[in-house]
C-alpha atoms as a PDB file:
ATOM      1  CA  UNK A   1      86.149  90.083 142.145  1.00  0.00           C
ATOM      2  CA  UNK A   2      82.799  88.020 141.788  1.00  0.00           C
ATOM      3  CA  UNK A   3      82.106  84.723 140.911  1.00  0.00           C
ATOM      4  CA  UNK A   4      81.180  84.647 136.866  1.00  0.00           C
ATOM      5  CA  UNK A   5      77.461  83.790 136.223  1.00  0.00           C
ATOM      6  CA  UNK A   6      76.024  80.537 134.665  1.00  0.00           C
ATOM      7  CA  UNK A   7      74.042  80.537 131.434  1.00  0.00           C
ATOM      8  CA  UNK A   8      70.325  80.380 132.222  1.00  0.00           C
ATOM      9  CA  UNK A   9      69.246  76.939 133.527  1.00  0.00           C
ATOM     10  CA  UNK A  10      65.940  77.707 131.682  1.00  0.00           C
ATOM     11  CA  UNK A  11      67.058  79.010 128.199  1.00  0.00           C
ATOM     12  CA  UNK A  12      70.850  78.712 128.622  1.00  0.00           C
ATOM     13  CA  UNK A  13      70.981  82.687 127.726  1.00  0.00           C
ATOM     14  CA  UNK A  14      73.560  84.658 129.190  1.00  0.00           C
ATOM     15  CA  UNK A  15      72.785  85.933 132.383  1.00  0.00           C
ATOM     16  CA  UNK A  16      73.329  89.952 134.123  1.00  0.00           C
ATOM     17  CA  UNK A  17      73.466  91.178 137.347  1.00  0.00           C
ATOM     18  CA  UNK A  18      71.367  94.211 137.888  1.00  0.00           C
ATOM     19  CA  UNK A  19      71.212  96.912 140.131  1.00  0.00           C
ATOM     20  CA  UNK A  20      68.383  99.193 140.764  1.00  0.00           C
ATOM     21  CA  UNK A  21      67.530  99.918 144.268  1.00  0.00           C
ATOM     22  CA  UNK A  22      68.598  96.207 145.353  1.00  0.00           C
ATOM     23  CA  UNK A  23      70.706  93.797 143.028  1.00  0.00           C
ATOM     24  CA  UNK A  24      69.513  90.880 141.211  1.00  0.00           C
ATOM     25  CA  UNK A  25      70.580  88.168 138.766  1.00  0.00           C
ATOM     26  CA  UNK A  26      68.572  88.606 135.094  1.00  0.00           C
ATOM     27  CA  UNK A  27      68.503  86.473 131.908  1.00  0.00           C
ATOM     28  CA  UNK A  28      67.487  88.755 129.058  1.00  0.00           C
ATOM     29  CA  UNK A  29      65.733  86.447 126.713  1.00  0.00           C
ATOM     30  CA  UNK A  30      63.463  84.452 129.271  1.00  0.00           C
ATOM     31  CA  UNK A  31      62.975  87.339 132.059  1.00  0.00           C
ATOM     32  CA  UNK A  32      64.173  84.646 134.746  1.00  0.00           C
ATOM     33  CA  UNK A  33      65.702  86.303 137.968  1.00  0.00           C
ATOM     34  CA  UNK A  34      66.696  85.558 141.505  1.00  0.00           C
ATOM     35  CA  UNK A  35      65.071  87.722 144.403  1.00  0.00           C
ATOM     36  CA  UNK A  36      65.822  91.710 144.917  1.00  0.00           C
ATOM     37  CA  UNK A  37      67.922  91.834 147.392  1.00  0.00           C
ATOM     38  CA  UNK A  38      69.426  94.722 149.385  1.00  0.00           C
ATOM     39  CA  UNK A  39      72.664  94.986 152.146  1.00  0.00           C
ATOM     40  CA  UNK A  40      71.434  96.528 155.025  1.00  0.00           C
ATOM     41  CA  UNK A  41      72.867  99.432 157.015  1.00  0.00           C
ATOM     42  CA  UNK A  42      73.493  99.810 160.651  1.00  0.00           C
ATOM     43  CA  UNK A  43      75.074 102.515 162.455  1.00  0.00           C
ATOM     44  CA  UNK A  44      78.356 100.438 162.369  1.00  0.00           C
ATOM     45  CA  UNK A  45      78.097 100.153 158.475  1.00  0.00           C
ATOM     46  CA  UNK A  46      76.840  98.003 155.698  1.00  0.00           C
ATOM     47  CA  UNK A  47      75.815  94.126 156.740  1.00  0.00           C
ATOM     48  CA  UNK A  48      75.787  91.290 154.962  1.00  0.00           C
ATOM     49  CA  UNK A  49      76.656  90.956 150.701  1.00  0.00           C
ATOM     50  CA  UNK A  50      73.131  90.755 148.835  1.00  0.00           C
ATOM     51  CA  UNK A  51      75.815  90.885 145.536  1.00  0.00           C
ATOM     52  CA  UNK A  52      77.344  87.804 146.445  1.00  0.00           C
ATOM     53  CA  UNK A  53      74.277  85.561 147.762  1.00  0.00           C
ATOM     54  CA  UNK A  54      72.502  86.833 144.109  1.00  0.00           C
ATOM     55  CA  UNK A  55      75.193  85.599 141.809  1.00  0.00           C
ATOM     56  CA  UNK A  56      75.929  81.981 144.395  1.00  0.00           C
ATOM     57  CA  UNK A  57      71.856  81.619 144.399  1.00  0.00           C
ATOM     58  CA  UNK A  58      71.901  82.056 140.237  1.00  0.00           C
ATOM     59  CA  UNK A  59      74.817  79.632 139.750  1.00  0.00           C
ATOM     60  CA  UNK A  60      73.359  77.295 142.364  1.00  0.00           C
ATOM     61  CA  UNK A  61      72.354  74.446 140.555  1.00  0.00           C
ATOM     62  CA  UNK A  62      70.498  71.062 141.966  1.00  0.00           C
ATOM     63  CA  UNK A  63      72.324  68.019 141.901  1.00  0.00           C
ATOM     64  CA  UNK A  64      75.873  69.591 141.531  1.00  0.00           C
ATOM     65  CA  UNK A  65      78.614  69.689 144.313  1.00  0.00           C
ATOM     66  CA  UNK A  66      79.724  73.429 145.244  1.00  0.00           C
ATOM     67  CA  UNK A  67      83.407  73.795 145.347  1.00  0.00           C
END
């Protein structure tokens, strides 16, 4: 379904996504995240993926090709 998360690139811990009125990717032992983010909502539906651009900005790492 998603894309697995990398370790930490600060600690190397494992890494959560979290969702609490936006989602968000967490390491629990150094308390580094990405940004909340939220899908929006028109009258069409829901827009964008804020799930997916969390976990590809988390495993985004400089230097390294994406696939």
């Amino acid at each position: 379904m998603f894309d697995e998360l990398k370790p930490c690139p600060f600690c190397g811990g494992q890494a959560h996504l979290f969702v609490n009125e936006g989602v968000r990717v967490i390491c629990p032992k150094c308390r580094a995240s990405t940004k909340i983010l939220v899908d929006g909502m028109t009258s069409s539906g829901v827009t964008g993926n804020a799930t997916r651009a969390v976990i590809e900005a988390w495993n985004n790492r400089f230097g390294e090709v994406s696939k």
